[in-house]
Protein backbone atom coordinates (compact mmCIF):
# COMPACT_ATOMS: atom_id res chain seq x y z
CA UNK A 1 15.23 -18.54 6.82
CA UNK A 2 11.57 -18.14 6.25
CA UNK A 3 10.10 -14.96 8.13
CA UNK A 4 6.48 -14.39 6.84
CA UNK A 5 4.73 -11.40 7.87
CA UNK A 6 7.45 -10.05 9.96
CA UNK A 7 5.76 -7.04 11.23
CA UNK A 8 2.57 -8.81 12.26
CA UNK A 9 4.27 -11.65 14.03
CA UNK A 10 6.35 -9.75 16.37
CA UNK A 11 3.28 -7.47 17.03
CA UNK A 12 1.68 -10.29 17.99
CA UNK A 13 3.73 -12.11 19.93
CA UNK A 14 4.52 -8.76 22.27
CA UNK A 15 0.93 -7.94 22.79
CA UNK A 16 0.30 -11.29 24.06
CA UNK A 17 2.92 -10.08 26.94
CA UNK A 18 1.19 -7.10 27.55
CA UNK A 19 0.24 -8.48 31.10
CA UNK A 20 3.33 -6.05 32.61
CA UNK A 21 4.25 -2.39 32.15
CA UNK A 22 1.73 0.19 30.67
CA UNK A 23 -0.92 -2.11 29.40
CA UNK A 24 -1.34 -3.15 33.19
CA UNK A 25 -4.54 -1.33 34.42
CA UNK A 26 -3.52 -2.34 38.09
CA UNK A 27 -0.05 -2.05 39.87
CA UNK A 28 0.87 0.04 42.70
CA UNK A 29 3.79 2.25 43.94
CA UNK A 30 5.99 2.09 47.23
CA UNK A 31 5.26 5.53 48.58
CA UNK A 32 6.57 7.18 51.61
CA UNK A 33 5.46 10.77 53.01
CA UNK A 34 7.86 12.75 50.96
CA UNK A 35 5.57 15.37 48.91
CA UNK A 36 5.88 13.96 45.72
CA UNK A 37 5.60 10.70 46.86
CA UNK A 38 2.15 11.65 48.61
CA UNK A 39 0.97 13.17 45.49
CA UNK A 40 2.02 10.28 43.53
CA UNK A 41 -0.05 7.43 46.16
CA UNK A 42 -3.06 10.11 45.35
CA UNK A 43 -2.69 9.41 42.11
CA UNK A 44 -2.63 5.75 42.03
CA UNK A 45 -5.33 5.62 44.17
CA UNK A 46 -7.34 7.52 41.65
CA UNK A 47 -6.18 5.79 38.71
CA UNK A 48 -7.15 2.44 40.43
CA UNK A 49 -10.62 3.88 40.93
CA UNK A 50 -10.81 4.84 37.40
CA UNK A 51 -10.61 8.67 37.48
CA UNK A 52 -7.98 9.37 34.98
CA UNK A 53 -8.55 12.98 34.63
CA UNK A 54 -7.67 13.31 38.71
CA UNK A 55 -4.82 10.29 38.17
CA UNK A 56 -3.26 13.07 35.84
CA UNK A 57 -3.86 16.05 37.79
CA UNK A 58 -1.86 14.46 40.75
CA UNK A 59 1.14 12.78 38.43
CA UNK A 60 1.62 16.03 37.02
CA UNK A 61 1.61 17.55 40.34
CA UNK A 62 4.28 15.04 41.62
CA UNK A 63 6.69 15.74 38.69
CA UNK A 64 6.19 19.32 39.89
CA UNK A 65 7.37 18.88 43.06
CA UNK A 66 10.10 16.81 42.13
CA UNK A 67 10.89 16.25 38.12
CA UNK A 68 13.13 13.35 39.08
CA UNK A 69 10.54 11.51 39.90
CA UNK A 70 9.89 8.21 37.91
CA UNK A 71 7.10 6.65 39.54
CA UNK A 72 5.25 9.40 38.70
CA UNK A 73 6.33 9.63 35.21
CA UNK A 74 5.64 6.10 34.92
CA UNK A 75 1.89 6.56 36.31
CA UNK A 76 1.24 9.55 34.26
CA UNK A 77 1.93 7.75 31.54
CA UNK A 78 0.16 4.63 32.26
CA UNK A 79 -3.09 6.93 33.00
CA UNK A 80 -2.36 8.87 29.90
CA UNK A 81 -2.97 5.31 27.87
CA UNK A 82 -6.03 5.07 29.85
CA UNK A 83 -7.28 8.35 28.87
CA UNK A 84 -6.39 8.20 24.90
CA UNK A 85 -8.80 4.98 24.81
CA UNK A 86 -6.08 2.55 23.92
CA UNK A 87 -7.17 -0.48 24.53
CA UNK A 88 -4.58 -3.93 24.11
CA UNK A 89 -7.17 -6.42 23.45
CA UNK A 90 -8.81 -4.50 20.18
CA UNK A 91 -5.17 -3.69 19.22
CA UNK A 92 -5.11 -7.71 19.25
CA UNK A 93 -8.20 -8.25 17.87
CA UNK A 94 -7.26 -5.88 14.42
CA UNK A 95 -4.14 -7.84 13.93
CA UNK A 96 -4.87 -11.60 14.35
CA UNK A 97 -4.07 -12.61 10.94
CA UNK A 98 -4.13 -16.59 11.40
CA UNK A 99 -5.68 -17.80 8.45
CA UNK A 100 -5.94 -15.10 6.57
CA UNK A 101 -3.15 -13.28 4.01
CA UNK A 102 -4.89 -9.83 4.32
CA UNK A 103 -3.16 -6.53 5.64
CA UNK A 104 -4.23 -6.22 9.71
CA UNK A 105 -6.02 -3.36 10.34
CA UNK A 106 -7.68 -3.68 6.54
CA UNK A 107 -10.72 -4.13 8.25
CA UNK A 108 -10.63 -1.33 10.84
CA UNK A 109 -13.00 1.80 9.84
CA UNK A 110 -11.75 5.04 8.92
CA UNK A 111 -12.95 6.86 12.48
CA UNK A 112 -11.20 4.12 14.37
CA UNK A 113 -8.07 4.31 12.55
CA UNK A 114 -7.95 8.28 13.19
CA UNK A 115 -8.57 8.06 16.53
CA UNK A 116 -5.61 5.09 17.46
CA UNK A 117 -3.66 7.77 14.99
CA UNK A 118 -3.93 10.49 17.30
CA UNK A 119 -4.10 8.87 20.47
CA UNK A 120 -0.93 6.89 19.57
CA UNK A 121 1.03 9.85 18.56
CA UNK A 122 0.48 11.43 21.64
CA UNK A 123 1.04 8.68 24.20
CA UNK A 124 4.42 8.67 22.24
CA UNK A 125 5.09 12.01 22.35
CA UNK A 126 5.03 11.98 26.35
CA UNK A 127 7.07 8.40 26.70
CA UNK A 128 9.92 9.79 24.40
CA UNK A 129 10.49 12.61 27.05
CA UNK A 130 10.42 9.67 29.67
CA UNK A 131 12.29 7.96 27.98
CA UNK A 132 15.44 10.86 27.09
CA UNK A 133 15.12 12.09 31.27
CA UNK A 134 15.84 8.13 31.97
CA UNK A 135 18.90 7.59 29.16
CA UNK A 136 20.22 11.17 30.17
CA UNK A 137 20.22 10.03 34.12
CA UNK A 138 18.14 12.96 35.11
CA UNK A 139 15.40 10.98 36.82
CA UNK A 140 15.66 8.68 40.16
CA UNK A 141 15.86 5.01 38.22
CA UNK A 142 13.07 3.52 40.63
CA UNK A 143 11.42 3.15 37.08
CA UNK A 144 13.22 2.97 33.94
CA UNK A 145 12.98 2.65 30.64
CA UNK A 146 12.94 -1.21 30.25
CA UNK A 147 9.98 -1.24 32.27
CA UNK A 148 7.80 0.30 29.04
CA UNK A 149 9.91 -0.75 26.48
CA UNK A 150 7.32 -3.58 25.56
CA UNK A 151 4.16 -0.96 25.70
CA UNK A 152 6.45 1.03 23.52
CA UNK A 153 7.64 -0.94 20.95
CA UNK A 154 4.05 -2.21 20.42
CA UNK A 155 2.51 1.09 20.02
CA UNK A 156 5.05 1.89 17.45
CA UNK A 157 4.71 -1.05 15.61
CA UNK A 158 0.99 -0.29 15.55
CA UNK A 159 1.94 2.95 14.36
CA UNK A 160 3.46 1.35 11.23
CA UNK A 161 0.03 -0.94 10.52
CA UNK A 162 -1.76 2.92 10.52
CA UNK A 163 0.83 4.07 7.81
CA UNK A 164 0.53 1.65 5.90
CA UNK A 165 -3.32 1.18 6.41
CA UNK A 166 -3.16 5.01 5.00
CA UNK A 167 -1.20 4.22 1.90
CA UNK A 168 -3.63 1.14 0.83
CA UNK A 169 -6.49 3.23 -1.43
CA UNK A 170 -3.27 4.29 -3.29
CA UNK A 171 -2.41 0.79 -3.76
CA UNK A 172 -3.42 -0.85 -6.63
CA UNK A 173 -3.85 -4.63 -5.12
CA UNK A 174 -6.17 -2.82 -2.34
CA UNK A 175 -9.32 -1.71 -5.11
CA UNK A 176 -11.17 -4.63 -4.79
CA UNK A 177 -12.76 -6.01 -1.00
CA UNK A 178 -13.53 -10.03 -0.53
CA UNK A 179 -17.32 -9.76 -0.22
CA UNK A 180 -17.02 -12.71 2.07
CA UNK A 181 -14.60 -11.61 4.62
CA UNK A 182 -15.12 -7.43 3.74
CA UNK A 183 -11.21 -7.64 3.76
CA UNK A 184 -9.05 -5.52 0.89
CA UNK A 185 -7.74 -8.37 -1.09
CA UNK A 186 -4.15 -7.20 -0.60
CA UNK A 187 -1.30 -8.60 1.41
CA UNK A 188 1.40 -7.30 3.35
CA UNK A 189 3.68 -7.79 0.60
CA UNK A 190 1.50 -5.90 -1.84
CA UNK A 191 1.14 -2.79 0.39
CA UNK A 192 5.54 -2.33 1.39
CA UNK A 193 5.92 -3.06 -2.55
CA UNK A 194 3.61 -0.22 -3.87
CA UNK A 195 5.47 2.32 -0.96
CA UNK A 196 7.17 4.96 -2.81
CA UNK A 197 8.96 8.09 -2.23
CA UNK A 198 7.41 10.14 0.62
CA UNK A 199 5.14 6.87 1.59
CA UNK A 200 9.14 4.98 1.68
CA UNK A 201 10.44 7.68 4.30
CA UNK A 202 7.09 7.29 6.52
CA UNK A 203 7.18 3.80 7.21
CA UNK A 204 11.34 3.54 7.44
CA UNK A 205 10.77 6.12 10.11
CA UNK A 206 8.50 4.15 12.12
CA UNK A 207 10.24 1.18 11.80
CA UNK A 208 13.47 2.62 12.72
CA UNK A 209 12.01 3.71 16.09
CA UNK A 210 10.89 0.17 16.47
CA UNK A 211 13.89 -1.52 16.19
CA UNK A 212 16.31 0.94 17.74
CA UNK A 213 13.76 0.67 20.72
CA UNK A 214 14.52 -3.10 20.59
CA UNK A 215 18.61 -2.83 20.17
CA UNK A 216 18.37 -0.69 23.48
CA UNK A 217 15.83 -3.66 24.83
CA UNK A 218 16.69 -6.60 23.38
CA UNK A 219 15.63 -8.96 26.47
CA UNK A 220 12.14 -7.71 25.50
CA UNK A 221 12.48 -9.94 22.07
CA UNK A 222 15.17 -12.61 23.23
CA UNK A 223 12.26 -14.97 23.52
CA UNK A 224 12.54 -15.19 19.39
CA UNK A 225 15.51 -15.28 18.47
CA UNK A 226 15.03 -18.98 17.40
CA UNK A 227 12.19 -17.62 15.07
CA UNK A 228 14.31 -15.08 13.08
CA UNK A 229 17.20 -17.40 12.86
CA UNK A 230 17.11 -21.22 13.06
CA UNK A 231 19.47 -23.01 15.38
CA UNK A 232 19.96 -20.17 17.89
CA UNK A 233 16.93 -21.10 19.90
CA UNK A 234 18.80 -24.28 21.26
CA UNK A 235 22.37 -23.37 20.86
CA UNK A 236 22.17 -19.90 22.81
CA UNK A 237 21.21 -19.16 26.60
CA UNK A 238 18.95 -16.80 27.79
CA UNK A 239 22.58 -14.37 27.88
CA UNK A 240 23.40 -15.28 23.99
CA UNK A 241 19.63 -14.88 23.23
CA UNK A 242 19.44 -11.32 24.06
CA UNK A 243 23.00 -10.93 22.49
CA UNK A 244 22.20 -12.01 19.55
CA UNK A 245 19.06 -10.29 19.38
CA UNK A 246 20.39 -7.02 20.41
CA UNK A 247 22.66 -7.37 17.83
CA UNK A 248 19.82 -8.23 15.29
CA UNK A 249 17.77 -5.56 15.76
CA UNK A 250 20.77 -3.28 16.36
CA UNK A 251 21.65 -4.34 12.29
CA UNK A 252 17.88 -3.38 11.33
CA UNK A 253 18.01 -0.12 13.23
CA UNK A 254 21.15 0.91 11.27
CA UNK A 255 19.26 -0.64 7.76
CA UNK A 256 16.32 1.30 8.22
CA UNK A 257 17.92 4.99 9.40
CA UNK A 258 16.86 7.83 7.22
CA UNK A 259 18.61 8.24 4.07
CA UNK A 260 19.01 11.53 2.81
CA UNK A 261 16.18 11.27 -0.63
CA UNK A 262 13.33 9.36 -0.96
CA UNK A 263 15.04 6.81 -3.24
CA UNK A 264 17.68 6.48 -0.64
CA UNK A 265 14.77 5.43 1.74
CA UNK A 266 13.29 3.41 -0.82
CA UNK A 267 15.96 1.35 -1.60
CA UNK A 268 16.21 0.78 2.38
CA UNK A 269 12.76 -0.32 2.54
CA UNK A 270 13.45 -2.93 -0.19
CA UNK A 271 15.73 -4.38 2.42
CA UNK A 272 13.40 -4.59 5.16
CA UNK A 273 11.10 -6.18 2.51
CA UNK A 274 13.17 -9.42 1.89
CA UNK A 275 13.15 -9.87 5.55
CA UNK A 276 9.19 -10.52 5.29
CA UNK A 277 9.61 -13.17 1.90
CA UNK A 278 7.47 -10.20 -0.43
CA UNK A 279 10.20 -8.68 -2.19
CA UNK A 280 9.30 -8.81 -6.31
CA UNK A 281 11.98 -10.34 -7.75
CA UNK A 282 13.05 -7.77 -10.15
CA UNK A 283 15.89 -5.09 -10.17
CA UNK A 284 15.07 -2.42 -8.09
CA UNK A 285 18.58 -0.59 -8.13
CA UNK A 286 18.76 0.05 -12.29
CA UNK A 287 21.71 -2.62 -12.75
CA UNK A 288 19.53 -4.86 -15.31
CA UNK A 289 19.96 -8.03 -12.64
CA UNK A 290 16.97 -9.57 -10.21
CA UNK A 291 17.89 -9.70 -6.72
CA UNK A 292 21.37 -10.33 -6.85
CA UNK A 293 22.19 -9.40 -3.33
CA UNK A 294 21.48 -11.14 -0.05
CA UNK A 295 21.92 -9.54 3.28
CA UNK A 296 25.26 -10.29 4.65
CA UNK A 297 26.89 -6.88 5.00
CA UNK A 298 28.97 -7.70 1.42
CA UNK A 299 28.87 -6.53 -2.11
CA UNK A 300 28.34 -9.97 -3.86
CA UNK A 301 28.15 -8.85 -7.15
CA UNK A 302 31.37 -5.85 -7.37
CA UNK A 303 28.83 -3.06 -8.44
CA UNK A 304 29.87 -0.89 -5.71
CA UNK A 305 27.16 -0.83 -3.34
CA UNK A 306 26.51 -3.89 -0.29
CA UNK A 307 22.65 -5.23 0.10
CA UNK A 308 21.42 -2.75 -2.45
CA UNK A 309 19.29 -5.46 -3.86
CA UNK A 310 18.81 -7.97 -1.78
CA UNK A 311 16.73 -11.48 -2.24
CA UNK A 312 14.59 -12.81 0.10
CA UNK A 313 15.47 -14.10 3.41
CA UNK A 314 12.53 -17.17 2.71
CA UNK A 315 15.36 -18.69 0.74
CA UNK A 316 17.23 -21.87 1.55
CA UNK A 317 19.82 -20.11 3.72
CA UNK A 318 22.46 -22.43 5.47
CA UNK A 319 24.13 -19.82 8.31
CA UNK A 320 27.35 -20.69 9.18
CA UNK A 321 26.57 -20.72 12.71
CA UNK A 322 29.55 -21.51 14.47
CA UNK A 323 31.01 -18.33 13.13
CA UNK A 324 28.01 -16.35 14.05
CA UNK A 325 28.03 -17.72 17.73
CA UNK A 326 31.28 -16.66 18.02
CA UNK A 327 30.55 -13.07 16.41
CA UNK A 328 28.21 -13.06 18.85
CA UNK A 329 30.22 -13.66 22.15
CA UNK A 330 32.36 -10.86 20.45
CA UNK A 331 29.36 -7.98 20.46
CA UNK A 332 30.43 -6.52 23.50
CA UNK A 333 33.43 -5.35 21.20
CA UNK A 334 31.39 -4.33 18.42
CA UNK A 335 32.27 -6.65 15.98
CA UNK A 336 29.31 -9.14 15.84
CA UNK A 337 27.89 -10.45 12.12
CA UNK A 338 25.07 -12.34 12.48
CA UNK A 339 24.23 -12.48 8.53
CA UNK A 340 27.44 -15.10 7.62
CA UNK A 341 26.04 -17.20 4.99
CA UNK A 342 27.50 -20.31 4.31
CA UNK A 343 25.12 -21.34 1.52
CA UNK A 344 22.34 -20.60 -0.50
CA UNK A 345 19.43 -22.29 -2.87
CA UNK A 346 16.18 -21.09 -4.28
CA UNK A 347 12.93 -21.53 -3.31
CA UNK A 348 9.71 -22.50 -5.47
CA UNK A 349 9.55 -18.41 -5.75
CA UNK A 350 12.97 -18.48 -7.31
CA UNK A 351 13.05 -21.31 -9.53
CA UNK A 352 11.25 -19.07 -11.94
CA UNK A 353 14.22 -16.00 -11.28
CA UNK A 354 16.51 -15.43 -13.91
CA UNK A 355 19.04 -13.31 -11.76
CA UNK A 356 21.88 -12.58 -13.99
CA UNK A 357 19.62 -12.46 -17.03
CA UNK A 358 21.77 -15.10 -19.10
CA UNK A 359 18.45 -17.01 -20.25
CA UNK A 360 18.57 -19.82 -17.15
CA UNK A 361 16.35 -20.08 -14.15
CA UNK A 362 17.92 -21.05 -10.65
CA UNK A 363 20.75 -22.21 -12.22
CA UNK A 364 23.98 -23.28 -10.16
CA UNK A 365 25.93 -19.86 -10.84
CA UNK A 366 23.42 -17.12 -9.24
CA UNK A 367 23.73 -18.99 -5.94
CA UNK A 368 26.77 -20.57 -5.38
CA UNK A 369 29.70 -18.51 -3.95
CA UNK A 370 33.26 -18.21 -5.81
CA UNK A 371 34.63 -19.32 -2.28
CA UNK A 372 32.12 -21.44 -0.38
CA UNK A 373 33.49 -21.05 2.61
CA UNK A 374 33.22 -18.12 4.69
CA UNK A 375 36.85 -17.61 5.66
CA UNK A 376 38.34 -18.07 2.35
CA UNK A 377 35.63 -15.07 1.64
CA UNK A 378 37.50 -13.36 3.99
CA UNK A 379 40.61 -14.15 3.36
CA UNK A 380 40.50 -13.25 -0.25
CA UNK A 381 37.95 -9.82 0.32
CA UNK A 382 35.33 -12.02 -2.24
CA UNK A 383 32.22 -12.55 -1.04
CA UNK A 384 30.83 -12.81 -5.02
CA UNK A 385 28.35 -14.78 -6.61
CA UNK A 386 30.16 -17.09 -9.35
CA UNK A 387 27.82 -15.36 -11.95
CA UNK A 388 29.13 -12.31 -10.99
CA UNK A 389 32.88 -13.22 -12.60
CA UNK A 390 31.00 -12.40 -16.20
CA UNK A 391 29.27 -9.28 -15.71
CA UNK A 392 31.21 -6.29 -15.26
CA UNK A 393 29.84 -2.66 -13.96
CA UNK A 394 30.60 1.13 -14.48
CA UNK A 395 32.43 0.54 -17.66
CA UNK A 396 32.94 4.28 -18.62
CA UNK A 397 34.47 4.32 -15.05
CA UNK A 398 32.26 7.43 -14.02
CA UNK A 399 32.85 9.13 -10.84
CA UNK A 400 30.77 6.98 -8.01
CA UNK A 401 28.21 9.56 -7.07
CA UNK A 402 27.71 9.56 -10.78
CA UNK A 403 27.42 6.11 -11.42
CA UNK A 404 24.93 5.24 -8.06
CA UNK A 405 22.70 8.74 -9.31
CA UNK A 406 22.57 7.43 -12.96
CA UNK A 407 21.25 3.40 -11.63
CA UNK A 408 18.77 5.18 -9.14
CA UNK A 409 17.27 7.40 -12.56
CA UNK A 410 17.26 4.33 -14.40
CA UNK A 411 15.33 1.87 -11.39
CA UNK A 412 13.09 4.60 -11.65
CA UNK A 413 12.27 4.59 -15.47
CA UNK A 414 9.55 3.48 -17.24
CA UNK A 415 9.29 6.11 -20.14
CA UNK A 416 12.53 4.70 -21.87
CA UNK A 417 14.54 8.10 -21.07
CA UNK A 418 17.74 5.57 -20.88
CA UNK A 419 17.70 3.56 -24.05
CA UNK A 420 19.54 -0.11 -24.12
CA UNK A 421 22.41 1.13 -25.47
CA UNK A 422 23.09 3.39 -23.03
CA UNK A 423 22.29 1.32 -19.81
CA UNK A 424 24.81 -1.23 -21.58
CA UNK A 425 27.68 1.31 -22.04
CA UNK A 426 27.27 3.27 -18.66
CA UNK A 427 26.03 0.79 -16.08
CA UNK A 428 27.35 -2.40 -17.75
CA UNK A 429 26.01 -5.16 -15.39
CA UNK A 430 23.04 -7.53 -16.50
CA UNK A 431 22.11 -4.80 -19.45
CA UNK A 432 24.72 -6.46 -21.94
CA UNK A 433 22.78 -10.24 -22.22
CA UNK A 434 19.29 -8.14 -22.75
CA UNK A 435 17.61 -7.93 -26.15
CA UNK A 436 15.19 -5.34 -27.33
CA UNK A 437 11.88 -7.47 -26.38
CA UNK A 438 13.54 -8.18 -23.06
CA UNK A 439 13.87 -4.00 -22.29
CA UNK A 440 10.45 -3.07 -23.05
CA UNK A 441 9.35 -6.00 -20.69
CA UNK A 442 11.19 -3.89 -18.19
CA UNK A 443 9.51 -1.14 -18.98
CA UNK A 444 6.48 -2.29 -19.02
CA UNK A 445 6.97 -3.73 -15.61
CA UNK A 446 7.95 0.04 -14.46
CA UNK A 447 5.07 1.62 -16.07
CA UNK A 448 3.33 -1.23 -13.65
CA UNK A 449 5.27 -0.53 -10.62
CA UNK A 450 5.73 3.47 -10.86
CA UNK A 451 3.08 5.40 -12.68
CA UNK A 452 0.49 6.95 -10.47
């Protein structure tokens, strides 16, 4: 499944529906002579003439006179927008990417990016109270919350592309600008990779927002199902779309919740990164092996932990999707997996991967399953790699918190505090096939990656 420049694509592809909801300058209420109703037909007729400043005055005098009221929650709102300056066509314009590999917003100035900050964060502020009134039942439901959960989700999203717009000076990829285009000559995949402690939690928190917003609303991304996983487009209805794609983003918002440290977050991140095909290609969770992981909800290598190190998703995944479909069907129960995997081959990217570090590229053993198919998986609770029957992990058989704590110091090492020897004898894993030359490659690669 090839997904490049996730983030930017589904921004895209929602702002080019941002004829409805929020982004609408027009659109009218049914009023009747009820008080707040009267104050609410003042204020569309001032926020059709342009006077924002009045169109809020008499919103916020209809919620007054009757807090239940979702029209006029739903026009203050839309006149808030108005007021902050947030225009959907320069949103558009800062993240067309076609043709070009840059960051969006790389080219946006300092002063603009500030001001979208701010206004951005506050137009949020006021639709997450909307928002809570509507899922707590306390307002009328002539408006609800599906009717801004596209203007919603797109303003978040474009709160992510100002995070990480913010982290690029820090980013070593980011020093130099094409004199040509004026663009940082950085990528996507450059910027998430160079993310972080602190920087981690920032965007994983934005993102999380995103795609809960879109588990709650999946209808608002049924339309793409097909694009995040081939096959469904055709075999699904409109029904199964939004299924399946409630279900998808559902998965993500549980991926990217808040871990409790910043190398919990960062290890989430990491996930989210294979999604967009910019993940490294080197071990990220201190168990000496490259991306031994892919995202199916399993532990395919026995080290304890599921997806902790996961490949990308541009790899030549087969889904097996007769079980998925029926997964699917079964949501409404809760027990939906849309990540079965019935096989798996590298890429050009990976043919030059030596997962298990035995000395071979891409061969046969880092991605072919002990069982290949998915039910004898099941059936026999293996969902391994077949290189993962010669490696072996936790050898001193330390307590687990003690184990995970003492990979996480290691990923994070580039000074040599953990020596060879004692990465083989208390992790185990990859470690044992690695020779001297082969460790301070690794560390050299940290000192890379980590040092600031």
């Amino acid at each position: 499944m090839k997904i490049k420049l996730l983030i930017c694509f589904l921004f895209t592809l929602i702002l080019g529906i941002v004829g409805c909801n929020l982004f609408n300058p027009t659109g009218s209420a049914n009023i009747d002579s009820s008080d707040a109703n009267a104050l609410t037909y003042e204020g569309y007729q001032k926020f059709r003439a342009n006077d924002y400043s009045e169109a809020a005055y008499y919103f916020s005098k209809a919620i007054e006179a009757d807090s239940s009221h979702s029209e006029a929650w739903y026009g203050l709102a839309k006149t808030k927008l108005n007021l902050q300056e947030i225009n959907s066509f320069e949103l558009l314009k800062y993240v067309n990417t076609e043709g070009s590999n840059s960051m969006p917003i790389s080219k946006m100035s300092d002063g603009t990016a500030a001001k979208y900050q701010y206004s951005i964060d506050t137009i949020l502020d006021f639709m997450k109270v909307f928002i809570t009134l509507d899922t707590l039942g306390k307002l009328d439901g002539v408006v609800r919350y599906k009717n801004i959960s596209d203007s919603y989700m797109i303003l978040q999203l474009f709160k992510t592309m100002l995070v990480l717009r913010k982290v690029m000076p820090d980013i070593p990829a980011c020093a130099s600008v094409n004199a040509v285009t004026g663009e940082a000559e950085c990528n996507l995949g450059d910027i998430l990779n160079g993310l972080h402690g602190n920087k981690s939690t920032e965007t994983l928190e934005s993102l999380h927002e995103f795609f809960s917003t879109c588990a709650k609303q999946p209808e608002s991304m049924g339309s793409i199902a097909g694009q995040l996983m081939p096959g469904f487009g055709s075999m699904l209805s409109k029904e199964g779309k939004n299924v399946t794609m409630g279900a998808s983003c559902d998965a993500m918002s549980s991926i990217t919740q808040l871990g409790d440290t910043p190398a919990e977050n960062e290890k989430k991140l990491s996930t989210v990164i294979s999604f967009t095909g910019y993940s490294q290609s080197v071990d990220e969770d201190g168990d000496g092996c490259n991306d031994e992981e892919i995202i199916d909800g399993q532990d395919n290598d026995w080290d304890g932990e599921i997806d902790e190190d996961p490949r990308d998703q541009s790899d030549q995944f087969v889904y097996d999707e007769m079980t998925i479909a029926k997964n699917a069907i079964a949501h409404r129960q809760g027990t939906a997996n849309l990540m079965i995997i019935r096989s798996v081959g590298p890429n050009d990217k990976y043919m030059h991967v030596d997962i298990d570090m035995d000395g071979e590229k891409a061969e046969s053993d880092e991605w072919n399953f002990i069982y290949p198919e998915y039910r004898r998986r099941v059936e026999n609770n293996d969902h391994r790699f077949k290189f993962a029957e010669q490696i072996f992990f936790n050898p001193k058989n330390l307590p687990y918190e003690t184990y995970i704590s003492t990979k996480q110091a290691i990923a994070r090492d580039y000074e040599g505090q953990y020596n060879l020897k004692y990465r083989q004898d208390y992790v185990g894993g990859c470690w044992v096939r690695y020779s001297e030359s082969d460790f301070q490659e690794v560390l050299e690669a940290q000192r890379m990656r980590y040092q600031e």
